[in-house]
N, C-alpha and C. Protein backbone atom coordinates (compact mmCIF):
# COMPACT_ATOMS: atom_id res chain seq x y z
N UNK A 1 101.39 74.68 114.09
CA UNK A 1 101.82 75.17 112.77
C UNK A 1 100.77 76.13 112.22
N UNK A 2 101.22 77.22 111.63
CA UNK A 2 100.44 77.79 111.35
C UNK A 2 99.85 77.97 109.92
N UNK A 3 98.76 78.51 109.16
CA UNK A 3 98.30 78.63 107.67
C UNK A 3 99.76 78.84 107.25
N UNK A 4 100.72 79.93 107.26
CA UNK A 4 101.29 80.33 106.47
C UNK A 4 102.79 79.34 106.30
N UNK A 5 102.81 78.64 107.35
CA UNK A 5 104.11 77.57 107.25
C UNK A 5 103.40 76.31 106.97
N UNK A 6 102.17 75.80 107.27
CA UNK A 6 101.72 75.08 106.16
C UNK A 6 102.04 75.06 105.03
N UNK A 7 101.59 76.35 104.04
CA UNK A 7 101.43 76.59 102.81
C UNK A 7 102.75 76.34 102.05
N UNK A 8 103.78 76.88 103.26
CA UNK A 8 105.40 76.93 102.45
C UNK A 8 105.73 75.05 102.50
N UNK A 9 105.19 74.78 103.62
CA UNK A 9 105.83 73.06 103.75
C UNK A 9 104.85 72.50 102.59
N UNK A 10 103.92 72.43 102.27
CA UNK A 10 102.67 71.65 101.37
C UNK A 10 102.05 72.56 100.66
N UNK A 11 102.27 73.49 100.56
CA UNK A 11 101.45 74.54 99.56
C UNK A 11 101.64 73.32 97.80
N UNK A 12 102.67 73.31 97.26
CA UNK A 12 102.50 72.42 96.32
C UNK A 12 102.29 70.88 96.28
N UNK A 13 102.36 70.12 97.11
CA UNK A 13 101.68 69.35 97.43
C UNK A 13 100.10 69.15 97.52
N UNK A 14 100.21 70.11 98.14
CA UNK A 14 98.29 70.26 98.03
C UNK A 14 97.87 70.68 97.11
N UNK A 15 98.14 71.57 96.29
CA UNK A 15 97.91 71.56 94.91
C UNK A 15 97.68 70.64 93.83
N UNK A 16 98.44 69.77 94.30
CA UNK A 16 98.66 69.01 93.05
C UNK A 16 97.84 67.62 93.46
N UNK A 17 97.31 67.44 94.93
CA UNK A 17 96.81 66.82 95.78
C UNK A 17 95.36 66.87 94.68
N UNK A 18 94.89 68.05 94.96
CA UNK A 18 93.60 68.80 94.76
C UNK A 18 92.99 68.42 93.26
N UNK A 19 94.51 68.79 92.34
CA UNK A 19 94.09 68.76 91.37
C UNK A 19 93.86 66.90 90.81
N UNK A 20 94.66 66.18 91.21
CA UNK A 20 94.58 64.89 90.98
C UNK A 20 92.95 64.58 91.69
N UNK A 21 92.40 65.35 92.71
CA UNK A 21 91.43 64.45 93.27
C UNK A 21 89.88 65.23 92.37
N UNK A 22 90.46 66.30 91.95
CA UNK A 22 89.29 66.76 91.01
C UNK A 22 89.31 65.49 89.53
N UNK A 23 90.19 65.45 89.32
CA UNK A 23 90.51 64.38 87.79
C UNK A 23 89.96 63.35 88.21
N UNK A 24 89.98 62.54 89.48
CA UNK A 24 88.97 61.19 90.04
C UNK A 24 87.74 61.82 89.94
N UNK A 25 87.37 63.21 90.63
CA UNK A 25 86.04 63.25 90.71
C UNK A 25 85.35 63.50 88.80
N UNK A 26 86.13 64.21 88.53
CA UNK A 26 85.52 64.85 87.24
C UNK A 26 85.24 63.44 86.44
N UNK A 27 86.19 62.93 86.20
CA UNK A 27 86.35 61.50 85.03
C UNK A 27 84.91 60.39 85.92
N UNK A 28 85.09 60.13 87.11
CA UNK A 28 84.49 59.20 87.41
C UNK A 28 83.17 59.62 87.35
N UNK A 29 82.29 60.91 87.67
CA UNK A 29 81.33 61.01 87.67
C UNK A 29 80.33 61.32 86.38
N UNK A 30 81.27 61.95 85.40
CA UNK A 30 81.17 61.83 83.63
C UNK A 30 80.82 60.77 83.56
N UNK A 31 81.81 59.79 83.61
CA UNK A 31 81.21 58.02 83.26
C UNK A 31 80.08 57.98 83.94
N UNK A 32 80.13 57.69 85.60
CA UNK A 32 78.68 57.53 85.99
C UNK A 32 77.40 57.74 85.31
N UNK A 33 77.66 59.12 84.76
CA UNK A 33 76.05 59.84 84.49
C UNK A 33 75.79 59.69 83.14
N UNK A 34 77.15 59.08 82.15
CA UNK A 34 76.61 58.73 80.73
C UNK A 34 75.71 57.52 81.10
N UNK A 35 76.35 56.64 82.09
CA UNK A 35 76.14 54.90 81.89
C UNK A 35 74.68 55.35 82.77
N UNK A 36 74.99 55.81 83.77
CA UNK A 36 73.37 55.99 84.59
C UNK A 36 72.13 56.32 84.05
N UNK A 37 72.04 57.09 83.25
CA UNK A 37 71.54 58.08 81.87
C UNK A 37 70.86 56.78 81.38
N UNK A 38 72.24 56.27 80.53
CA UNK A 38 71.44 55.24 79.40
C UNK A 38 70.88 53.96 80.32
N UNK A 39 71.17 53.52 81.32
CA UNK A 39 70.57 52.88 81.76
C UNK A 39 69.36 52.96 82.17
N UNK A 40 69.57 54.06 82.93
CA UNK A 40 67.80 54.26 83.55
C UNK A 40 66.48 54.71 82.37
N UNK A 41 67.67 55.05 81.09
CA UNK A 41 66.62 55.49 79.98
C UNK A 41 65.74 54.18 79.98
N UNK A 42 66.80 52.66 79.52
CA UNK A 42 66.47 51.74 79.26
C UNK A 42 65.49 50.62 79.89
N UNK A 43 65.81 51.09 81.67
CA UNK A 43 65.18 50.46 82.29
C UNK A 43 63.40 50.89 82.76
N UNK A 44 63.46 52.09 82.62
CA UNK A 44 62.58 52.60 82.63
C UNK A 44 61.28 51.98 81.38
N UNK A 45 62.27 51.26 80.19
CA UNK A 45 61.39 50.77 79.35
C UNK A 45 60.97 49.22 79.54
N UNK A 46 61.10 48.56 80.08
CA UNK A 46 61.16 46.87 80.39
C UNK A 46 60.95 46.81 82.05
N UNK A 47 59.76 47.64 82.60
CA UNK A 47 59.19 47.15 84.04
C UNK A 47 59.68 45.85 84.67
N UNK A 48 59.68 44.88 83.90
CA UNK A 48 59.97 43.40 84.74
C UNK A 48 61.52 43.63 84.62
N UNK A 49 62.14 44.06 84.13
CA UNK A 49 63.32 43.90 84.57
C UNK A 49 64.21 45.53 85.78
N UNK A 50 63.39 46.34 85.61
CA UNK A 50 63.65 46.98 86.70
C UNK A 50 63.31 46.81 88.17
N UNK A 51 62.31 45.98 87.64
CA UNK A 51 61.87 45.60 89.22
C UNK A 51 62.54 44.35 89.88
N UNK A 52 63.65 44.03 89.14
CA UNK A 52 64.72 43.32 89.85
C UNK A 52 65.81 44.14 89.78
N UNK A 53 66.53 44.74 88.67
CA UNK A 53 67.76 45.71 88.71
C UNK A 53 67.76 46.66 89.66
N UNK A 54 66.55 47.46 89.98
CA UNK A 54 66.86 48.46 90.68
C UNK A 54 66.96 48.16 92.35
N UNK A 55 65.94 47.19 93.00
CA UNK A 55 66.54 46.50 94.39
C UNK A 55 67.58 45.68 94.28
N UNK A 56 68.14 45.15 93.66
CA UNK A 56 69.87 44.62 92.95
C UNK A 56 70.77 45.39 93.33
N UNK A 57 70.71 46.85 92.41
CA UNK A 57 71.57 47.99 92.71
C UNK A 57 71.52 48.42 94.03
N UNK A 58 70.38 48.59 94.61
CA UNK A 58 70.34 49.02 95.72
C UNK A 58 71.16 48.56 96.46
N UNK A 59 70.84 47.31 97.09
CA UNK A 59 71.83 45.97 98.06
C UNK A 59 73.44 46.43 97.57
N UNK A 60 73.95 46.64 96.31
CA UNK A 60 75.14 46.38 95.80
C UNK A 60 75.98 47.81 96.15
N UNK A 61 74.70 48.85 96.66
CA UNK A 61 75.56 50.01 96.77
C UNK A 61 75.85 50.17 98.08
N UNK A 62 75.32 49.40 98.91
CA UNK A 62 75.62 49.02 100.70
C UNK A 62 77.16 48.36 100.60
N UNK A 63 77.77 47.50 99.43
CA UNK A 63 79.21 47.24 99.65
C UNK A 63 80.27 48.70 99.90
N UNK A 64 80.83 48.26 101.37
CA UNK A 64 81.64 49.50 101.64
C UNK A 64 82.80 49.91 100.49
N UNK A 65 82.92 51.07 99.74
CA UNK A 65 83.93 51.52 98.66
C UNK A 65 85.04 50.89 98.89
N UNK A 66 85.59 51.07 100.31
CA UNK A 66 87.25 50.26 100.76
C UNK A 66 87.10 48.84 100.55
N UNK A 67 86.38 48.40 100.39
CA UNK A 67 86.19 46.58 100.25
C UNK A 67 86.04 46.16 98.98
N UNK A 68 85.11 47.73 97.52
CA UNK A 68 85.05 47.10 96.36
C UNK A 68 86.61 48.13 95.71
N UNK A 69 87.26 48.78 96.55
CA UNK A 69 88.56 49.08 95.57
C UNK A 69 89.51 48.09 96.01
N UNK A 70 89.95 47.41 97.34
CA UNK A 70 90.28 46.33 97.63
C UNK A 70 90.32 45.24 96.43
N UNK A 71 89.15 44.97 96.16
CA UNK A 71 89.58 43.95 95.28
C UNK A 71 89.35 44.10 93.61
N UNK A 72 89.13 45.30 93.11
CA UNK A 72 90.21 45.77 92.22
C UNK A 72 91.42 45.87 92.13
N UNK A 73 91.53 46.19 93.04
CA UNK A 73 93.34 46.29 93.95
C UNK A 73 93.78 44.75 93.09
N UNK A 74 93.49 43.76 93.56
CA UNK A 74 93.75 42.23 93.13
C UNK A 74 93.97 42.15 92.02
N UNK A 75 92.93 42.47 91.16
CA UNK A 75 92.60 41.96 89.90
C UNK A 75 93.82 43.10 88.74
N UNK A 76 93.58 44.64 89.32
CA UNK A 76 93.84 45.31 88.55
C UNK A 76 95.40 46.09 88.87
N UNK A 77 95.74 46.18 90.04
CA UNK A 77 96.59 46.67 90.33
C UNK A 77 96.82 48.23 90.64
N UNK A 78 97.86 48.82 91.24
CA UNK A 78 97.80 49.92 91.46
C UNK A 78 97.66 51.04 90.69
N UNK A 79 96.63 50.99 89.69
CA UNK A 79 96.34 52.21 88.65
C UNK A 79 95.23 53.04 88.89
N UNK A 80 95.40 54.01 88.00
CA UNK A 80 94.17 54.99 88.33
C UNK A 80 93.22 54.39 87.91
N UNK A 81 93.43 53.70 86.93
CA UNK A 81 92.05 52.59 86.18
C UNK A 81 91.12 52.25 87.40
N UNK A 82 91.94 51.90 88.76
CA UNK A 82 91.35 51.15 89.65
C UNK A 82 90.19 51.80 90.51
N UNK A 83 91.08 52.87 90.72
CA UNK A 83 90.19 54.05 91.44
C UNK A 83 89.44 54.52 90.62
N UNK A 84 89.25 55.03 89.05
CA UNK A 84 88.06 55.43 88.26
C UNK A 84 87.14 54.56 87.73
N UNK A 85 87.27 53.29 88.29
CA UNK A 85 86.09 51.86 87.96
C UNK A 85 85.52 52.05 89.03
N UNK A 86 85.80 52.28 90.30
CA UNK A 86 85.54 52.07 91.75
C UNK A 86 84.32 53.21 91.55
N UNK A 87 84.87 54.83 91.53
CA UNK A 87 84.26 55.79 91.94
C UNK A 87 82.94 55.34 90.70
N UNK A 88 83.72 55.26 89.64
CA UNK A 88 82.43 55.67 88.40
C UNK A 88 81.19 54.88 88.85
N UNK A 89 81.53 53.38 89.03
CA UNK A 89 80.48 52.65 90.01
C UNK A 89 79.63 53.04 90.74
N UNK A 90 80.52 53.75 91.84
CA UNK A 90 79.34 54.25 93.07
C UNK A 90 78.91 55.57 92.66
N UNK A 91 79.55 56.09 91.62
CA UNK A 91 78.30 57.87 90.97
C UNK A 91 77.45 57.40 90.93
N UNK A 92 77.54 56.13 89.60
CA UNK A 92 76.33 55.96 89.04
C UNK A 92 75.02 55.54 89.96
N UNK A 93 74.97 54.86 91.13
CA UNK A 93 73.75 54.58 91.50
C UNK A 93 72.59 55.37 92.05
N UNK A 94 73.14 56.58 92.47
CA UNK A 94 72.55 57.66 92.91
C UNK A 94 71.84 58.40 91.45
N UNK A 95 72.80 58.91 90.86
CA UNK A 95 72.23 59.19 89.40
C UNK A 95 71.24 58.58 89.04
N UNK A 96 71.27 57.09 88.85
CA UNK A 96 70.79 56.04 88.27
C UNK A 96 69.23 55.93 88.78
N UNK A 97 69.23 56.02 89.74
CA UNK A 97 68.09 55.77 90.92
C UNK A 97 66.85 56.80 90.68
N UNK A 98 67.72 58.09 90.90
CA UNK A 98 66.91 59.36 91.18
C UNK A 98 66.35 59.50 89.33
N UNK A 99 67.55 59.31 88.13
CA UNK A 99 67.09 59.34 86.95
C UNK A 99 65.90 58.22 86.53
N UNK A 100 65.62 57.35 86.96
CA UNK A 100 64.82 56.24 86.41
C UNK A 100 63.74 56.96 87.12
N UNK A 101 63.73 57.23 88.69
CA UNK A 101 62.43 57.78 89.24
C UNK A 101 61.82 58.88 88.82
N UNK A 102 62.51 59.70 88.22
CA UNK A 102 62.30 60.58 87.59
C UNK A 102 61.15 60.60 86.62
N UNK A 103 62.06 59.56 85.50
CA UNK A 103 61.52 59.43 84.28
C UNK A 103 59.93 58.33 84.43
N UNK A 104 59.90 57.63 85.31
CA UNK A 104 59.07 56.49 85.43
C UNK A 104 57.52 57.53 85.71
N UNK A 105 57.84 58.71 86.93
CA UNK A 105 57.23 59.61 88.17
C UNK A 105 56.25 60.62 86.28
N UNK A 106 56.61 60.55 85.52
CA UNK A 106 56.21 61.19 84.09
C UNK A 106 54.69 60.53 83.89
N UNK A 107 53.43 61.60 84.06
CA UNK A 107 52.35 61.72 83.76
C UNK A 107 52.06 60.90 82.29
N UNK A 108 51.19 59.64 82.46
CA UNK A 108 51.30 59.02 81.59
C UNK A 108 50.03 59.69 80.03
N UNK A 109 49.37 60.63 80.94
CA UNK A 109 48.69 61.45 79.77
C UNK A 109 49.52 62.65 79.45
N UNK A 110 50.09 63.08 79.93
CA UNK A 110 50.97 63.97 79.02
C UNK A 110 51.77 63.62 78.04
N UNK A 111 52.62 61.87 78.03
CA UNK A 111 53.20 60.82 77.14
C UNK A 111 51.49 60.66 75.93
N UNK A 112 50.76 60.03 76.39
CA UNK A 112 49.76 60.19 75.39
C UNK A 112 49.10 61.31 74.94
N UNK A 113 49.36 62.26 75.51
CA UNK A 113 48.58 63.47 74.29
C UNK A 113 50.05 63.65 73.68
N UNK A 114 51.06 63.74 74.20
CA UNK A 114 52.47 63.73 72.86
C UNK A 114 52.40 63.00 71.80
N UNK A 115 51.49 61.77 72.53
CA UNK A 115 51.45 60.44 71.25
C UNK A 115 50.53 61.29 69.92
N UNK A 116 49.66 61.71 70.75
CA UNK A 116 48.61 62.44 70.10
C UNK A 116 48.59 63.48 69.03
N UNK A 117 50.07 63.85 69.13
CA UNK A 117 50.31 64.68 68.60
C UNK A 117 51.19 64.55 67.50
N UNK A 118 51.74 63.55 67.39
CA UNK A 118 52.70 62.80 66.32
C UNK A 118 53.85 62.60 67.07
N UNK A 119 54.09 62.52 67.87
CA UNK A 119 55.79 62.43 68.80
C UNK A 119 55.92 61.23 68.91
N UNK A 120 57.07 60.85 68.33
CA UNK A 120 57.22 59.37 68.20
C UNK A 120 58.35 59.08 69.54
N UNK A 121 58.44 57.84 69.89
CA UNK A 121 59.45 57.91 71.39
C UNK A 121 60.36 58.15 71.69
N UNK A 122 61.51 58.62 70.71
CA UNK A 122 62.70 59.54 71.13
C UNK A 122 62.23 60.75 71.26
N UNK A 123 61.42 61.80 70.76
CA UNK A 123 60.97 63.02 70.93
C UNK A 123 60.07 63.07 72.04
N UNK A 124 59.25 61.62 72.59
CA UNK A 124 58.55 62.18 74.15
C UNK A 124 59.84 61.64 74.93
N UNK A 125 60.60 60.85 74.87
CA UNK A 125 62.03 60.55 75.77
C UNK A 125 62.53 62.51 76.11
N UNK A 126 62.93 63.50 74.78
CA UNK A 126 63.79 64.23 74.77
C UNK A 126 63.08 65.54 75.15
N UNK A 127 61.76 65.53 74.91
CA UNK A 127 61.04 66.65 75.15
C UNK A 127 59.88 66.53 76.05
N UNK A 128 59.83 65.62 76.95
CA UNK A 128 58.49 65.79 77.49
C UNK A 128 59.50 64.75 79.02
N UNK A 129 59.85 63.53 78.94
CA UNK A 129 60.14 62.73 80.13
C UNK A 129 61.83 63.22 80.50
N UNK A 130 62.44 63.42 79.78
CA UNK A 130 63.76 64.17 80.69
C UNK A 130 63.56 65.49 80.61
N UNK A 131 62.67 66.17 80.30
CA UNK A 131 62.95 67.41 80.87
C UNK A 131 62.23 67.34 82.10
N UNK A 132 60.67 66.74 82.37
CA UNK A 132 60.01 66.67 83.65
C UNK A 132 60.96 66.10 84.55
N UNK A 133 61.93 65.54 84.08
CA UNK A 133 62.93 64.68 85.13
C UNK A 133 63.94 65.41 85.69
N UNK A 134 64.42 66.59 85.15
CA UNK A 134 65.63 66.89 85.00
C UNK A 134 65.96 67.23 86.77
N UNK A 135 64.96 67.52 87.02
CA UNK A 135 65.13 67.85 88.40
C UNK A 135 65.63 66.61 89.37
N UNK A 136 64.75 65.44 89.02
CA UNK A 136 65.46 64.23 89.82
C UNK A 136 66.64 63.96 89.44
N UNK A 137 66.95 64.19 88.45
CA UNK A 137 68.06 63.65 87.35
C UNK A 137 69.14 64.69 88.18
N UNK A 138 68.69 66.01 88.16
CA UNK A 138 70.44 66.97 88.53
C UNK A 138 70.68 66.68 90.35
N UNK A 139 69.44 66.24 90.80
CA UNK A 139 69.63 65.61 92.58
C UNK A 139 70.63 64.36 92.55
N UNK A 140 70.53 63.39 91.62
CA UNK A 140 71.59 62.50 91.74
C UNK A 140 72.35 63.31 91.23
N UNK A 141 72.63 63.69 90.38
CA UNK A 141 74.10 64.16 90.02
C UNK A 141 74.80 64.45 90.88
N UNK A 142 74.09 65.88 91.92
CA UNK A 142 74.58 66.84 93.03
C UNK A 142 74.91 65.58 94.20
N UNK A 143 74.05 64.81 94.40
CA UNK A 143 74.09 63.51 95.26
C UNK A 143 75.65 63.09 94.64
N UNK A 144 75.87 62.36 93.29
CA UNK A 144 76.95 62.00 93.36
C UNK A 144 78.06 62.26 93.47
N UNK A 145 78.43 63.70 92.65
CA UNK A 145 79.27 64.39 93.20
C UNK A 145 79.88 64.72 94.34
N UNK A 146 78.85 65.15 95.29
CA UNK A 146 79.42 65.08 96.82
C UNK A 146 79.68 63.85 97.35
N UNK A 147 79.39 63.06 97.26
CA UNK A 147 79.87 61.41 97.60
C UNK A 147 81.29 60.93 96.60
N UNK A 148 81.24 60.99 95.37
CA UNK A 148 82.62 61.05 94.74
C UNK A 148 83.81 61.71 95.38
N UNK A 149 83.83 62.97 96.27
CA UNK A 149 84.68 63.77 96.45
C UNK A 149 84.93 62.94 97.81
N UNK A 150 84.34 62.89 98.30
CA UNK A 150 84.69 61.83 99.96
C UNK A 150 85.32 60.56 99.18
N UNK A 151 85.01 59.61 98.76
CA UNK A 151 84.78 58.31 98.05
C UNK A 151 86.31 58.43 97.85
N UNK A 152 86.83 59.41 96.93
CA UNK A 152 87.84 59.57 95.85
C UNK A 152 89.30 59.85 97.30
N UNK A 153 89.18 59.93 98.14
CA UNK A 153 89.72 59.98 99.50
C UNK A 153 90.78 58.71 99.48
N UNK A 154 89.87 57.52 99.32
CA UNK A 154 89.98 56.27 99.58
C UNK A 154 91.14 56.01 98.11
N UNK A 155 91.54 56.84 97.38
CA UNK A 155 92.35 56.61 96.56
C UNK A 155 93.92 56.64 96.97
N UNK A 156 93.86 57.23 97.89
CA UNK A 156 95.50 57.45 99.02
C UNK A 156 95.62 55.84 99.60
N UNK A 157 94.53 55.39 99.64
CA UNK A 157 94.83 54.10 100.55
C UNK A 157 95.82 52.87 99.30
N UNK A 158 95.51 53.24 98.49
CA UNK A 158 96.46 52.44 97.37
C UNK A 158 97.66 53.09 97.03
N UNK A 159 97.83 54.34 97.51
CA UNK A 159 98.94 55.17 97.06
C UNK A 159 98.73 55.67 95.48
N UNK A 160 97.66 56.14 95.54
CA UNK A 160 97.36 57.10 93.54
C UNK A 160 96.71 58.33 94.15
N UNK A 161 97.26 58.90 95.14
CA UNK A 161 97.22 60.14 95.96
C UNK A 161 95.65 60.69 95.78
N UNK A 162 95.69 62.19 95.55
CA UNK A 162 94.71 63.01 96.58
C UNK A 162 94.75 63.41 97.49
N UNK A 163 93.48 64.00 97.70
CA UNK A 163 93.74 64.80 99.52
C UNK A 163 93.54 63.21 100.17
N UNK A 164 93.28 62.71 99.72
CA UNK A 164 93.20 61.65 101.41
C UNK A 164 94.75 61.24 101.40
N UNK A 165 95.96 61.70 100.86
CA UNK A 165 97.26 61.30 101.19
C UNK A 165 97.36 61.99 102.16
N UNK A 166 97.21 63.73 102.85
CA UNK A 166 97.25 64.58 103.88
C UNK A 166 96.36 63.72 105.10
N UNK A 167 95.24 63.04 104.31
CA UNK A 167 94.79 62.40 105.80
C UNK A 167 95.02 61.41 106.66
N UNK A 168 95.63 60.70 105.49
CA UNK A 168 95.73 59.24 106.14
C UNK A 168 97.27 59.29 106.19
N UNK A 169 98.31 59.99 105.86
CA UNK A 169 99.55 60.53 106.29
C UNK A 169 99.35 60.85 108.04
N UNK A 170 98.61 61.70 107.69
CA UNK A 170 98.03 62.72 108.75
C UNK A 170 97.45 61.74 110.27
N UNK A 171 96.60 60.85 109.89
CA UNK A 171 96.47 59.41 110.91
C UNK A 171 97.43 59.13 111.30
N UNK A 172 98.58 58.24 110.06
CA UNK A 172 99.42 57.42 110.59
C UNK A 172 100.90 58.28 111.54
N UNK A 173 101.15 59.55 111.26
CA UNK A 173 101.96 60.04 111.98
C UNK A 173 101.41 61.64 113.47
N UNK A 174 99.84 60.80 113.58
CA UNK A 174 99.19 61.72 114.58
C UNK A 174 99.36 63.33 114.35
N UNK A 175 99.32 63.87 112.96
CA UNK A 175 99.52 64.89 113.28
C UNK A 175 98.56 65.33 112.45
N UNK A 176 97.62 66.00 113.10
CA UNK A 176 96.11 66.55 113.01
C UNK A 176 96.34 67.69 112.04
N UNK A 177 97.09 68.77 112.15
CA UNK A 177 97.34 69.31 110.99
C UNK A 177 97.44 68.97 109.37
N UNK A 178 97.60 67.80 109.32
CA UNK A 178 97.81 67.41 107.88
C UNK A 178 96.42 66.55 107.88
N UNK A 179 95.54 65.93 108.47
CA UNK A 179 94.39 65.80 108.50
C UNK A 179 93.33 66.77 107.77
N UNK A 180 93.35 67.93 108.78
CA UNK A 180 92.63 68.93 108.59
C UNK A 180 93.10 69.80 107.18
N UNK A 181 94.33 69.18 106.72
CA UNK A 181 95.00 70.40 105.81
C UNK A 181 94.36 69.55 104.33
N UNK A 182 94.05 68.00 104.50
CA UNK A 182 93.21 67.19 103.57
C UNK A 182 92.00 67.15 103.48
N UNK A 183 91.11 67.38 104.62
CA UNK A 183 89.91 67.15 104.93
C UNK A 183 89.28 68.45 104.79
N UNK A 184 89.59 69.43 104.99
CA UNK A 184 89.26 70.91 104.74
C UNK A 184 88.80 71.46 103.13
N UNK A 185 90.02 71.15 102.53
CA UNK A 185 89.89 71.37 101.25
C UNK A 185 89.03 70.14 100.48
N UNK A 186 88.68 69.20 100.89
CA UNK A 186 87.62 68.20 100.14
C UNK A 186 86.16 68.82 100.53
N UNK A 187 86.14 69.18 101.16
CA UNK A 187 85.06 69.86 102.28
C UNK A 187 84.51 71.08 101.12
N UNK A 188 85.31 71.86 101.09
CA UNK A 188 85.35 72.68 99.93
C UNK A 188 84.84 72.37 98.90
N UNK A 189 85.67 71.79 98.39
CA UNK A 189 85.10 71.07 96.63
C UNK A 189 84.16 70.59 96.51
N UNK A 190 84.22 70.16 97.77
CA UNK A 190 82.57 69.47 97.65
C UNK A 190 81.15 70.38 97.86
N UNK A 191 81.44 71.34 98.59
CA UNK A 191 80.49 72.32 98.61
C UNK A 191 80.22 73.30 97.20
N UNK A 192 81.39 73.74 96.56
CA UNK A 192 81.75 74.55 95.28
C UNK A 192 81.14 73.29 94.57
N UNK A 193 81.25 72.73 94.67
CA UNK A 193 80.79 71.43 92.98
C UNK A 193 79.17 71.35 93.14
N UNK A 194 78.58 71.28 94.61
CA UNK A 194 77.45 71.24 94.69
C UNK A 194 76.99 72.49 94.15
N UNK A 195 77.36 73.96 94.46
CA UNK A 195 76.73 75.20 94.37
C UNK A 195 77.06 75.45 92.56
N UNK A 196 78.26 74.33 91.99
CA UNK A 196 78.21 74.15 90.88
C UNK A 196 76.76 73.51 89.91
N UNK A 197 77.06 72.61 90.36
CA UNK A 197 75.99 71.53 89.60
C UNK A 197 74.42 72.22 89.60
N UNK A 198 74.03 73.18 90.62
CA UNK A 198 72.76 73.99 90.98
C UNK A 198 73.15 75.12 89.70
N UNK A 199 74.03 75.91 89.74
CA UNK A 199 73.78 76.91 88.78
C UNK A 199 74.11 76.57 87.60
N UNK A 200 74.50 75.13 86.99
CA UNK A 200 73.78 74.44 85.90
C UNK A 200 72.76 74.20 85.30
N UNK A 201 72.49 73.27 86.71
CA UNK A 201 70.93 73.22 86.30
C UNK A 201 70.17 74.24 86.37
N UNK A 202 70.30 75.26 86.70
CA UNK A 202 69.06 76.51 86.64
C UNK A 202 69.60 77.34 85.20
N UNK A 203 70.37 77.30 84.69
CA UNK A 203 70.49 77.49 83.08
C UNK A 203 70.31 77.02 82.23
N UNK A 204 69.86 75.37 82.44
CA UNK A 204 69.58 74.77 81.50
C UNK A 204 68.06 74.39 81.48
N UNK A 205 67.16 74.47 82.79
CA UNK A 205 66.55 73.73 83.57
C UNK A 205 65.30 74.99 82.43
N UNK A 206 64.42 74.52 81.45
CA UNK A 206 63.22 75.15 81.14
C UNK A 206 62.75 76.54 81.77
N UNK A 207 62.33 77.71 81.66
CA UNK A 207 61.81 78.65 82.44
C UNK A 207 60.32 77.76 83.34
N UNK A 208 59.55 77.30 82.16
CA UNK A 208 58.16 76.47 82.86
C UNK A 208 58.60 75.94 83.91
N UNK A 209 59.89 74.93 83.67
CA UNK A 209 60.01 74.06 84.76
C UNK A 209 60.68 74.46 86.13
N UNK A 210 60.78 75.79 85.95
CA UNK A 210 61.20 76.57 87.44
C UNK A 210 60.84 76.21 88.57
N UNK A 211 59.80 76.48 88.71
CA UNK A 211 58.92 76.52 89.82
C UNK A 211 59.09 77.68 90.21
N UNK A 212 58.81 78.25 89.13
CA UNK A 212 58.41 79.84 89.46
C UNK A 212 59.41 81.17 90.12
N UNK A 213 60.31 80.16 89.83
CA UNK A 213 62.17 81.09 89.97
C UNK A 213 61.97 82.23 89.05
């Protein structure tokens, strides 16, 4: 089969494929990075308890995605709810991880000459430890994003579509074309979202904190 009788058999299909699997990625990774954000703000403040949460999280992000939407599946049923608890979950730990290291990795005399200066701890939080961070901070992001867009795959397996309906269609009736016609275009998005999330962060990202860009 070729591109152009593809397009006429699934051209709207895939469209609409695409656009549903951007709405998993977009929604789920928003949540991730609010909840990751405030978490790692928080944990970053109470040492004894990160130093159990964060090897916690760790272990919890080794559960394979198909095994923790599985049993949402149970509890929650076939909704998108199910699939945007699932993904938002696994954004966040990458975010979460790279943001706490970030913020923790913050020169503790540069926090005290801020002190020094009258900056009370939301103003060294907003001006001195997430901006030195921002860089670990936009690596999970870019990290999660590209893992959301694979991840969000696994949403065909419940039937709340996406491209993984072309793939796993595409499995069950051996025909490699509709594989590749799913797997191609995730491939994509996922590359565009990454080369996204980079020319974000270099507009927002301080001139100082360039590194000399």
């Amino acid at each position: 089969m070729s591109p152009v009788e593809f397009f006429q058999l699934y051209g709207n299909k895939l469209l609409l494929a695409i656009l549903v699997h951007l709405q998993y990625v977009f929604v789920s990774v928003g949540v991730g990075f609010v909840v990751a954000l405030t978490l790692a703000i928080l944990l970053s403040r109470v040492p004894r308890i990160s130093n159990i949460a964060i090897p916690v999280i760790g272990i919890f992000q080794t559960i394979p995605g198909l095994v923790f939407i599985g049993v949402l599946f149970i509890y929650l049923g076939m909704k998108p709810i199910t699939v945007l608890i699932a993904l938002s979950v696994y954004a966040l730990f990458p975010i979460l991880k790279n943001t706490y290291a970030g913020i923790i990795s913050v020169d503790e005399n540069l926090k005290e000459a801020a002190r020094g200066c009258g900056m009370n701890g939301m103003q060294i939080l907003f001006k001195i430890e997430l901006p030195l961070a921002m860089s670990a901070i936009f690596s999970g992001l870019r990290m999660a994003t590209i893992y959301t867009v694979s991840w969000a795959v696994l949403a065909a397996m419940i039937g709340l579509g996406g491209l993984g309906e072309f793939i796993y269609r595409g499995i069950d009736t051996n025909n490699n074309v509709l594989i590749v016609g799913g797997a191609l275009p995730a491939a994509v998005l996922a590359i565009i979202l990454g080369f996204l999330i980079d020319f974000i962060q270099d507009k927002i990202t301080p001139k100082g904190l360039k590194g000399g860009k």
